[in-house]
C-alpha atoms as a PDB file:
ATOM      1  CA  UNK A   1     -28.936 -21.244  22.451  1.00  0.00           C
ATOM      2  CA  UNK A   2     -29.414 -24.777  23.437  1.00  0.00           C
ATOM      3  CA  UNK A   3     -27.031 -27.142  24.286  1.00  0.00           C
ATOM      4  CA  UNK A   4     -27.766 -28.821  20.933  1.00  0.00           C
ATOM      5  CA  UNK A   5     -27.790 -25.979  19.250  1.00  0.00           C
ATOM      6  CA  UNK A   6     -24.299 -25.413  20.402  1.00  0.00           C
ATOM      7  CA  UNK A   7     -22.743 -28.613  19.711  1.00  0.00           C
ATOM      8  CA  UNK A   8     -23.683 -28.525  16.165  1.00  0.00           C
ATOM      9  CA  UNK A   9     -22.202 -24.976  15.900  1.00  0.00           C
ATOM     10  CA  UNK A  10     -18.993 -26.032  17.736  1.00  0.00           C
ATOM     11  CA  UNK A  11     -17.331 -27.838  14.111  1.00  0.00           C
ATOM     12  CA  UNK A  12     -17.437 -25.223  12.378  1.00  0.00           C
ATOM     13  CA  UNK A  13     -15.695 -22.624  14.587  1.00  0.00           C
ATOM     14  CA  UNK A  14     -13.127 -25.215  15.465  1.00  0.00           C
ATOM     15  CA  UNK A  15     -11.806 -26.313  11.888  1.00  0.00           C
ATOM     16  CA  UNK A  16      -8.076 -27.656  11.973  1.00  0.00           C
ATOM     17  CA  UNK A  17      -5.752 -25.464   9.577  1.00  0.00           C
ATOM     18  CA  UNK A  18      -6.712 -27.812   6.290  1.00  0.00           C
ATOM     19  CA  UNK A  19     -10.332 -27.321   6.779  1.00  0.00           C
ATOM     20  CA  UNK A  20      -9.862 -23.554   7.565  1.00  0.00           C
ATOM     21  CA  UNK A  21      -7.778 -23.465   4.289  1.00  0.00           C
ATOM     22  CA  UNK A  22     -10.862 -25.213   2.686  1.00  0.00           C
ATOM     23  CA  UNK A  23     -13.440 -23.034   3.784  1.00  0.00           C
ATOM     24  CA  UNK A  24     -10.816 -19.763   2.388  1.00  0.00           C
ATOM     25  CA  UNK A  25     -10.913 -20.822  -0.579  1.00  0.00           C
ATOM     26  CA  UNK A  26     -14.047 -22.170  -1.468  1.00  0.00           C
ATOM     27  CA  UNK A  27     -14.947 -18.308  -0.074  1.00  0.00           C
ATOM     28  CA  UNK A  28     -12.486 -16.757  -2.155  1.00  0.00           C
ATOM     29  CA  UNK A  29     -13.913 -18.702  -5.198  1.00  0.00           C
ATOM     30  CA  UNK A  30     -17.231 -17.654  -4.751  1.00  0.00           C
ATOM     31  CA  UNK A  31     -16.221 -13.813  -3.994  1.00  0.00           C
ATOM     32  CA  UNK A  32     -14.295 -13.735  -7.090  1.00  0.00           C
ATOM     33  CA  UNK A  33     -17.553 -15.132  -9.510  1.00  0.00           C
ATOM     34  CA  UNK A  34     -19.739 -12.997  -7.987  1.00  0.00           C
ATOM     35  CA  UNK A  35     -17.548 -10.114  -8.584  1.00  0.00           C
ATOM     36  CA  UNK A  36     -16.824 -11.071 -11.518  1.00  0.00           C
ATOM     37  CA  UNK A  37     -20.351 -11.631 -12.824  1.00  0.00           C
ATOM     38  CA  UNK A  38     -21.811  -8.671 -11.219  1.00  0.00           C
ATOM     39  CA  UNK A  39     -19.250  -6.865 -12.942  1.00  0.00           C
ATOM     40  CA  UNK A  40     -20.449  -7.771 -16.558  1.00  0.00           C
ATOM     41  CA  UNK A  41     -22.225  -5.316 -18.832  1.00  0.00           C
ATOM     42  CA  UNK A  42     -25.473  -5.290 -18.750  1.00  0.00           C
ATOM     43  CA  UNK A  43     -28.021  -3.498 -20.586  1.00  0.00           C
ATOM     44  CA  UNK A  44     -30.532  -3.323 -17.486  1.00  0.00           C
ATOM     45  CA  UNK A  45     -27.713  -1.579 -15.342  1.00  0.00           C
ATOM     46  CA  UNK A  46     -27.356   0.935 -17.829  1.00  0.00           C
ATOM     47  CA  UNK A  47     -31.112   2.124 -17.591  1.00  0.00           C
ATOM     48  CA  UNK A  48     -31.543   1.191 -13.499  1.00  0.00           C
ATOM     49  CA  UNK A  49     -31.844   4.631 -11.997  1.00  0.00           C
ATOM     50  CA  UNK A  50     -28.862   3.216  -9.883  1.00  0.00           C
ATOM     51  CA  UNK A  51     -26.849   2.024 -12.532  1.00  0.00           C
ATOM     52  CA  UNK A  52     -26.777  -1.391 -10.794  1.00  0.00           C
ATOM     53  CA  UNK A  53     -29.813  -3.802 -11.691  1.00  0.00           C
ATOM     54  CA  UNK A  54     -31.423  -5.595  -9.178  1.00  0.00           C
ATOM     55  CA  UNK A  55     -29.403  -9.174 -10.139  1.00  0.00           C
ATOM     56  CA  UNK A  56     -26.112  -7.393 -10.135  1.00  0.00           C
ATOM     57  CA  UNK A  57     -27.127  -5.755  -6.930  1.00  0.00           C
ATOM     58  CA  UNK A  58     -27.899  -9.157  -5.744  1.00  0.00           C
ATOM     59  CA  UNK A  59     -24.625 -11.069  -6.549  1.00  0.00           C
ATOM     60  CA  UNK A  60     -22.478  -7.737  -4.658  1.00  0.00           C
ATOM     61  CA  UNK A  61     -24.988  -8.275  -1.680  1.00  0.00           C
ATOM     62  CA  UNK A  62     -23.724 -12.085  -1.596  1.00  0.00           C
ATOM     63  CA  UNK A  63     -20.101 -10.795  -2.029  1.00  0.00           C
ATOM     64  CA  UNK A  64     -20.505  -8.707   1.103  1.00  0.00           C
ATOM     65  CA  UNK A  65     -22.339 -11.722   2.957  1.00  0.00           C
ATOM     66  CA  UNK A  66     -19.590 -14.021   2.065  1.00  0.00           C
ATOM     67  CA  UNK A  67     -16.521 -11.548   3.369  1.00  0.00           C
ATOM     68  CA  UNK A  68     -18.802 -10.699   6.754  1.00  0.00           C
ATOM     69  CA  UNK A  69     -19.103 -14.751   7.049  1.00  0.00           C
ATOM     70  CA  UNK A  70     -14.986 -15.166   6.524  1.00  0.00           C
ATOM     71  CA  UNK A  71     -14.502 -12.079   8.695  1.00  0.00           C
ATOM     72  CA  UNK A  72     -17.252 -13.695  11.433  1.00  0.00           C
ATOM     73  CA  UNK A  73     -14.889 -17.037  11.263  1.00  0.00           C
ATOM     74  CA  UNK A  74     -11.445 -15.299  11.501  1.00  0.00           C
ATOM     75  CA  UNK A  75     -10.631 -16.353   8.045  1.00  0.00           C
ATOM     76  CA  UNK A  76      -8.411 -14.147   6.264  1.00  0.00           C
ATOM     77  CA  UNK A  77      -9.633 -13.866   2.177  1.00  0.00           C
ATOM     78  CA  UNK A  78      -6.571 -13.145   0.184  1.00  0.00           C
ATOM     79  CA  UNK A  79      -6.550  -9.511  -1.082  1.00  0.00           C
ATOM     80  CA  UNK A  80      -9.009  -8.324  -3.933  1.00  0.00           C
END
């Protein structure tokens, strides 16, 4: 990594407590609609071999990206 490459990193994984409380939140929100909207019936999920079409599969797969980025950041999500 370069040295500029580095300094523009550094904000982020040095956020005062506000800005950490921020980020948790605006995480949790956007755990909780994806869950939530994967999570709707859908007629395609019913007939996917997997039960799970590939647009519900795709708003779980953010889900997980979103808890490994809060997890990378040492941000504790509340509980689902």
């Amino acid at each position: 990594m370069t040295p500029n490459q580095r300094s523009m990193a550094d904000p982020i994984t040095h956020l005062d407590d506000a800005e950490r409380d921020t980020l948790r939140q605006a995480l949790d929100d956007a755990i909780d609609l994806r869950a939530r909207t994967a999570a709707e019936p859908c007629p395609d999920c019913v007939t996917h071999p997997a039960l799970l079409c590939p647009g519900h599969a795709a708003e779980l797969d953010w889900v997980s990206l979103y808890k490994e980025l809060a997890h990378d950041l040492r941000i504790a999500l509340r509980p689902a």
